[in-house]
Protein backbone atom coordinates (compact mmCIF):
# COMPACT_ATOMS: atom_id res chain seq x y z
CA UNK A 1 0.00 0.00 0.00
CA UNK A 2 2.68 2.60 1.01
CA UNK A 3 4.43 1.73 -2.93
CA UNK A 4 1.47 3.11 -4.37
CA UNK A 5 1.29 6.00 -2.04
CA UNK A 6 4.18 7.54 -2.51
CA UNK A 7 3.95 7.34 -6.62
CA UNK A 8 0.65 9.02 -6.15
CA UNK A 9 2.44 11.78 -4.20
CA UNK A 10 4.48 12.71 -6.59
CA UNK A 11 1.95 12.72 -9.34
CA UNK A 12 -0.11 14.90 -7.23
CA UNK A 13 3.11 17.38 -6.80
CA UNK A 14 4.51 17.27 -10.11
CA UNK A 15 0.46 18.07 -11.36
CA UNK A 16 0.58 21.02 -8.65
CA UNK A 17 3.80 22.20 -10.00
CA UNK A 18 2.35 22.45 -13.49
CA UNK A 19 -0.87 24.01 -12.47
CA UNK A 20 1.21 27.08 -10.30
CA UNK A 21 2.91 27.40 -13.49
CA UNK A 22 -0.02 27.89 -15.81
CA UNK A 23 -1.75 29.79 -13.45
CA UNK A 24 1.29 32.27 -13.18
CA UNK A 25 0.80 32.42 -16.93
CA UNK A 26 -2.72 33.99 -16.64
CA UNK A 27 -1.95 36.50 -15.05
CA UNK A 28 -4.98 39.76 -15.01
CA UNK A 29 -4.07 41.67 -18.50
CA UNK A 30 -5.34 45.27 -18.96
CA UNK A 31 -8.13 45.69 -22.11
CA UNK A 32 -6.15 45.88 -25.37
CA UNK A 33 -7.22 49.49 -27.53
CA UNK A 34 -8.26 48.73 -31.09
CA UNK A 35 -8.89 50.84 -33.85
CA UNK A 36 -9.65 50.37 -36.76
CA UNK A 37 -6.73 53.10 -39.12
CA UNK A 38 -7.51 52.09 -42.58
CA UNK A 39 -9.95 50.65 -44.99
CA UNK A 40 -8.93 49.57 -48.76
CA UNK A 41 -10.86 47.99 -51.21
CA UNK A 42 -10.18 44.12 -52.18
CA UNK A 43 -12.24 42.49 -54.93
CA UNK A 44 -15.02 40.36 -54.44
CA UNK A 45 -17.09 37.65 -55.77
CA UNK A 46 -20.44 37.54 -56.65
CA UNK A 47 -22.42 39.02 -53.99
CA UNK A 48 -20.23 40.47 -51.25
CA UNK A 49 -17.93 43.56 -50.43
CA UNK A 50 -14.43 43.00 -49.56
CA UNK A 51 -12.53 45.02 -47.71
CA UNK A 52 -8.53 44.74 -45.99
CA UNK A 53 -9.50 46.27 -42.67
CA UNK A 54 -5.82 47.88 -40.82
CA UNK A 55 -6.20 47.99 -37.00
CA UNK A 56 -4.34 49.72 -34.56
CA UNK A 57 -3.41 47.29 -31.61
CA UNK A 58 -1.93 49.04 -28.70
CA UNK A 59 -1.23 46.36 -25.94
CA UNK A 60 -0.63 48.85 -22.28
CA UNK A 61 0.53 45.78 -20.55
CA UNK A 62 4.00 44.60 -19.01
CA UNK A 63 4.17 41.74 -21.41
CA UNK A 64 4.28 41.53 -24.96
CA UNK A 65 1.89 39.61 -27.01
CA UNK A 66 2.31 36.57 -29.06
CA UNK A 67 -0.01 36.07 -31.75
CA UNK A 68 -0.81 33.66 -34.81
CA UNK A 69 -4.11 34.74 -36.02
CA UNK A 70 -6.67 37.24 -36.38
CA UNK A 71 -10.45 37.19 -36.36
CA UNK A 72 -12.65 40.24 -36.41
CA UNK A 73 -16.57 40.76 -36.06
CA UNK A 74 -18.25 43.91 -37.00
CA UNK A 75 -21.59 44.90 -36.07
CA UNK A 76 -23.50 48.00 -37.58
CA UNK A 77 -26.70 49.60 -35.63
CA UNK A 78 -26.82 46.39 -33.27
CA UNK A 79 -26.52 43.87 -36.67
CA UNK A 80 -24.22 41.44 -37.85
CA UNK A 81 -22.06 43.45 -40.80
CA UNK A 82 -18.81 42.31 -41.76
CA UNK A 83 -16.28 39.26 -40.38
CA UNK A 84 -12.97 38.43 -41.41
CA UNK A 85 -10.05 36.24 -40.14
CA UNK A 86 -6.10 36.49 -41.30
CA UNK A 87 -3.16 33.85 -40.26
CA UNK A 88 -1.01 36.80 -39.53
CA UNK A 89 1.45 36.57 -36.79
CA UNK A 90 3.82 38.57 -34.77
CA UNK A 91 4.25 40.14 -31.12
CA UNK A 92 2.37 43.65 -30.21
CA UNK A 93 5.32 44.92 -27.85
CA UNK A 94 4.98 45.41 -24.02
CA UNK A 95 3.77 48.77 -24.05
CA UNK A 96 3.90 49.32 -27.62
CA UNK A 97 1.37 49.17 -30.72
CA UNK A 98 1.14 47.20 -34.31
CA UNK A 99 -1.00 47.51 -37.53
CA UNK A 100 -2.48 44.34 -38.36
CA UNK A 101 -4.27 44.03 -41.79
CA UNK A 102 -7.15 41.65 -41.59
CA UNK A 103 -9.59 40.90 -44.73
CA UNK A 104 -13.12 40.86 -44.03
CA UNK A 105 -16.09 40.04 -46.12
CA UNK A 106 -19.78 41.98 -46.06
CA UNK A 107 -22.47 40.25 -47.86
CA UNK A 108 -24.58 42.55 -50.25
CA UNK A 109 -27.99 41.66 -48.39
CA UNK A 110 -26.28 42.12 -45.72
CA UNK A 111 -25.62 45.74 -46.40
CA UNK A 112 -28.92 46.31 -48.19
CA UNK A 113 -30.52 45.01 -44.73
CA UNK A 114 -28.14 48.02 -42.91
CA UNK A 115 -29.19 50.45 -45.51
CA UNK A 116 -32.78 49.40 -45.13
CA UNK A 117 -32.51 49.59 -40.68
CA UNK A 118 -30.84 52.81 -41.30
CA UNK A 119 -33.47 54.49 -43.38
CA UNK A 120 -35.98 53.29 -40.92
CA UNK A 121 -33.85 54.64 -37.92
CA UNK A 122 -33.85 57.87 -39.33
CA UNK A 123 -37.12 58.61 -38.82
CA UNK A 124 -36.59 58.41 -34.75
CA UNK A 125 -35.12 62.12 -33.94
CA UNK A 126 -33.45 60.29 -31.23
CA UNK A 127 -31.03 58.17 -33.27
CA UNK A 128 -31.13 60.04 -37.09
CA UNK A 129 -27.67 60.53 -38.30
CA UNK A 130 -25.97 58.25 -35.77
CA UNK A 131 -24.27 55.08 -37.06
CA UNK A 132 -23.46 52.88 -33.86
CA UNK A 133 -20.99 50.38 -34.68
CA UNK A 134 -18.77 47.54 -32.41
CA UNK A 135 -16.13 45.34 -33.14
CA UNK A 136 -14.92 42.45 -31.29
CA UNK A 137 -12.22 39.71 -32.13
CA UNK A 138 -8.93 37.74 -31.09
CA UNK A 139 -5.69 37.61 -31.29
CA UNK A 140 -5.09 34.34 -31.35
CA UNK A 141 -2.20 32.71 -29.49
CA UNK A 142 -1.16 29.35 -27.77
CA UNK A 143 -4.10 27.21 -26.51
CA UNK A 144 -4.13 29.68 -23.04
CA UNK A 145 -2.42 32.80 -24.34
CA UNK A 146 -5.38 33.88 -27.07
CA UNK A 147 -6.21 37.83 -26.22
CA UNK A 148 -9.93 39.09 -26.66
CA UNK A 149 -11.00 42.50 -27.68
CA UNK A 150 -13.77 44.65 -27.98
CA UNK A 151 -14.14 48.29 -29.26
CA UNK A 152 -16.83 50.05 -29.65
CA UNK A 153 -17.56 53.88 -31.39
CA UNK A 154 -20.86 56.13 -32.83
CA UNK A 155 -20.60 57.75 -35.50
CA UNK A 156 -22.65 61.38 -36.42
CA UNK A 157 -23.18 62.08 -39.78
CA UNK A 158 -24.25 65.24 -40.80
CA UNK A 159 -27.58 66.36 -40.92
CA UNK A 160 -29.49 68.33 -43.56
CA UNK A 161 -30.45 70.94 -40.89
CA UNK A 162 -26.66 71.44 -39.73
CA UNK A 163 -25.47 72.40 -42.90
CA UNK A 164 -28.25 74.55 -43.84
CA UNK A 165 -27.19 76.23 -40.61
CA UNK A 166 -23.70 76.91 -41.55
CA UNK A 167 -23.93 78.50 -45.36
């Protein structure tokens, strides 16, 4: 009985030994800041929009980031609007910032449904000319080290009245 003990001992220290490790690995991480710096055209098939979407990544942590992939979703006025994905890889420095280009693809119902929820917004006075939009997406990593992020922005457009008001 005491042969199998001690075996199981040290199974249950090496196994603590590992977890301490990992756990030191997860350390608390503040938000990452993504924006989004640059949109070019790409062609497209049939019926969909592509675009090569640049974003901004500043990382305002301690420790750099490791990453082998990129996936980004983009919603428009609360809908689904664009996604796109990219096997890029590199390291956002501790402290530091990278451009990552990332392809993304927009379905043309898609954007006639936005035009459509749009020109149906616009005739609430509370949300005319506003264009709410949120991204969120990964930075994809080793099976514990993938970082999450999440920005999200209004835009105003310009209304009729305001530039009436300003000739």
């Amino acid at each position: 009985m005491a042969r199998m003990i001690r075996p199981f001992l040290m199974l249950m220290l090496a196994l603590a030994t590992l977890l301490a490790g990992g756990c030191a690995a997860l350390q608390p991480r503040d938000p990452l800041t993504v924006t989004v710096v640059g949109v070019e055209s790409l062609p497209g098939e049939g019926l969909e929009l592509r675009m090569l979407v640049r974003l901004r990544v500043q990382n305002p942590n301690d420790q750099p980031i490791d990453y082998n992939g990129v996936s980004v979703e983009m919603t428009v006025q609360g809908r689904g609007f664009a996604t796109g994905v990219s096997d890029a890889g590199g390291t956002v420095p501790r402290f530091g910032e990278t451009v990552i280009a990332v392809p993304v693809s927009v379905s043309a119902l898609r954007m006639a449904g936005q035009v459509m929820g749009f020109i149906n917004s616009s005739s609430s006075s509370e949300r005319r000319g506003r264009i709410v939009y949120e991204m969120n997406g990964k930075l994809a990593g080793s099976a514990f080290s993938s970082v999450h992020f999440k920005s999200a922005g209004e835009l105003n457009l310009p209304t009729a009245g305001a530039a009436a008001a300003s000739d």
